[in-house]
Protein backbone atom coordinates (compact mmCIF):
# COMPACT_ATOMS: atom_id res chain seq x y z
CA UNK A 1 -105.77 -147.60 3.12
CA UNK A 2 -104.70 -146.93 -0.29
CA UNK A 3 -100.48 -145.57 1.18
CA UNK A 4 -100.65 -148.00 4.04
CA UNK A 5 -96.78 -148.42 3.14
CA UNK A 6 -96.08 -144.92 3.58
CA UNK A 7 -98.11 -144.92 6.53
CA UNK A 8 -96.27 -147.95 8.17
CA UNK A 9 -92.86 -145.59 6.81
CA UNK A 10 -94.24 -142.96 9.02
CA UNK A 11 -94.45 -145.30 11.95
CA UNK A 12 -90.79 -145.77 11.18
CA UNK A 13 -90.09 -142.04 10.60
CA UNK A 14 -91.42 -141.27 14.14
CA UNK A 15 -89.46 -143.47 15.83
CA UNK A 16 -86.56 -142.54 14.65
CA UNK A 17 -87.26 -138.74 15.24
CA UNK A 18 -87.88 -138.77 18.31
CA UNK A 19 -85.55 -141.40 20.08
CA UNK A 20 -84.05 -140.37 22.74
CA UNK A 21 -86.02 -137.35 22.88
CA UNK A 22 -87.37 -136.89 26.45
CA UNK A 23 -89.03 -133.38 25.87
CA UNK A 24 -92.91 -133.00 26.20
CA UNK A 25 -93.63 -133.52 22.48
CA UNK A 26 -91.66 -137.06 22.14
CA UNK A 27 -92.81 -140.13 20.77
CA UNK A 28 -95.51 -141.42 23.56
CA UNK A 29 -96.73 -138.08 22.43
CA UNK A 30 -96.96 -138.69 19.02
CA UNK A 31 -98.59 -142.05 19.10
CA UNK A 32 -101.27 -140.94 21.70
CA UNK A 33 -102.14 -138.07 18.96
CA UNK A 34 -102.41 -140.77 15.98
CA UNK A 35 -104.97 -142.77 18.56
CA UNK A 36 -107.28 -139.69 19.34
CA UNK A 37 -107.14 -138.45 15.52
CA UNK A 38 -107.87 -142.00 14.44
CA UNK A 39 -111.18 -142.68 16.99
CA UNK A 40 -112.10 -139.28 15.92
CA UNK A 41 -112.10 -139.69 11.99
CA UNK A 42 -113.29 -143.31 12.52
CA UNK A 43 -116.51 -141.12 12.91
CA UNK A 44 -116.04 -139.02 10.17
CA UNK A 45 -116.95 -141.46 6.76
CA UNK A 46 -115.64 -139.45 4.16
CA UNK A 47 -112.15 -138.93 5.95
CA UNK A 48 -109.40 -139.79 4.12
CA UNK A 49 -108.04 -142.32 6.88
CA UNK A 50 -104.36 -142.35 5.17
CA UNK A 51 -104.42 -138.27 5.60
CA UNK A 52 -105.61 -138.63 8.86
CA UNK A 53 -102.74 -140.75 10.02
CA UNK A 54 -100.19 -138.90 8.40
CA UNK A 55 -100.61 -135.60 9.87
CA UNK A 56 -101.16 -137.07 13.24
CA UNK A 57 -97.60 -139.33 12.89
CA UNK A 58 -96.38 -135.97 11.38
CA UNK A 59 -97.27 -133.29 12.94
CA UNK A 60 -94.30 -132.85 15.52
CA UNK A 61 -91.36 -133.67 12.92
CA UNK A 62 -90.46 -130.04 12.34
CA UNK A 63 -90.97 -128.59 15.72
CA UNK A 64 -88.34 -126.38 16.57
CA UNK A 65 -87.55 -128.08 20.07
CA UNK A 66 -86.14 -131.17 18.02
CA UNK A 67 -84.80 -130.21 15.22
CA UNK A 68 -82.42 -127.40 16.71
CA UNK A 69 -81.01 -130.07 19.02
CA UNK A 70 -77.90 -130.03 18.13
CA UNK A 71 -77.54 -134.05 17.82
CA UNK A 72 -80.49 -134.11 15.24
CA UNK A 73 -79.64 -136.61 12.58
CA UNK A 74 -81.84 -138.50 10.88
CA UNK A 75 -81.23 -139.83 6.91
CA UNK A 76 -83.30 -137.55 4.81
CA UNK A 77 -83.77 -134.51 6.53
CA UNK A 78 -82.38 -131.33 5.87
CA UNK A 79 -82.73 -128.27 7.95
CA UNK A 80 -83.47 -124.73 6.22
CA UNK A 81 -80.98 -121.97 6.98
């Protein structure tokens, strides 16, 4: 993996997110995503295996459930308005 450090930051990213969040699209969620997507482009030889983990790690950070909880604060992140 040519961005495994921003892969492994993505790990981190997640579980911030999503702590404490109990809602159907947590981080259990999340993870089991990055497993399917991974077995599937493990398949797939001229995936790009970095692009492939980050929109599976990703793909839930701007869903509207979490970030219009009203206790969403994570470093970084600024919602539109």
């Amino acid at each position: 993996m040519k961005y495994a450090n921003v892969v492994e930051d993505a790990f981190g990213y997640v579980k911030i997110i999503f702590a404490g969040f109990s809602g159907r699209h947590d981080e259990s969620h999340t993870m089991r995503v990055y497993r399917n997507a991974m077995k599937i482009a493990k398949e797939c030889p001229s995936c790009d295996m970095d692009i492939v983990s980050l929109a599976a790690l990703l793909h839930d950070v701007d869903d509207f459930k979490v970030v219009a909880l009203p206790d969403f604060k994570v470093a970084g992140v600024v919602r539109g308005g």
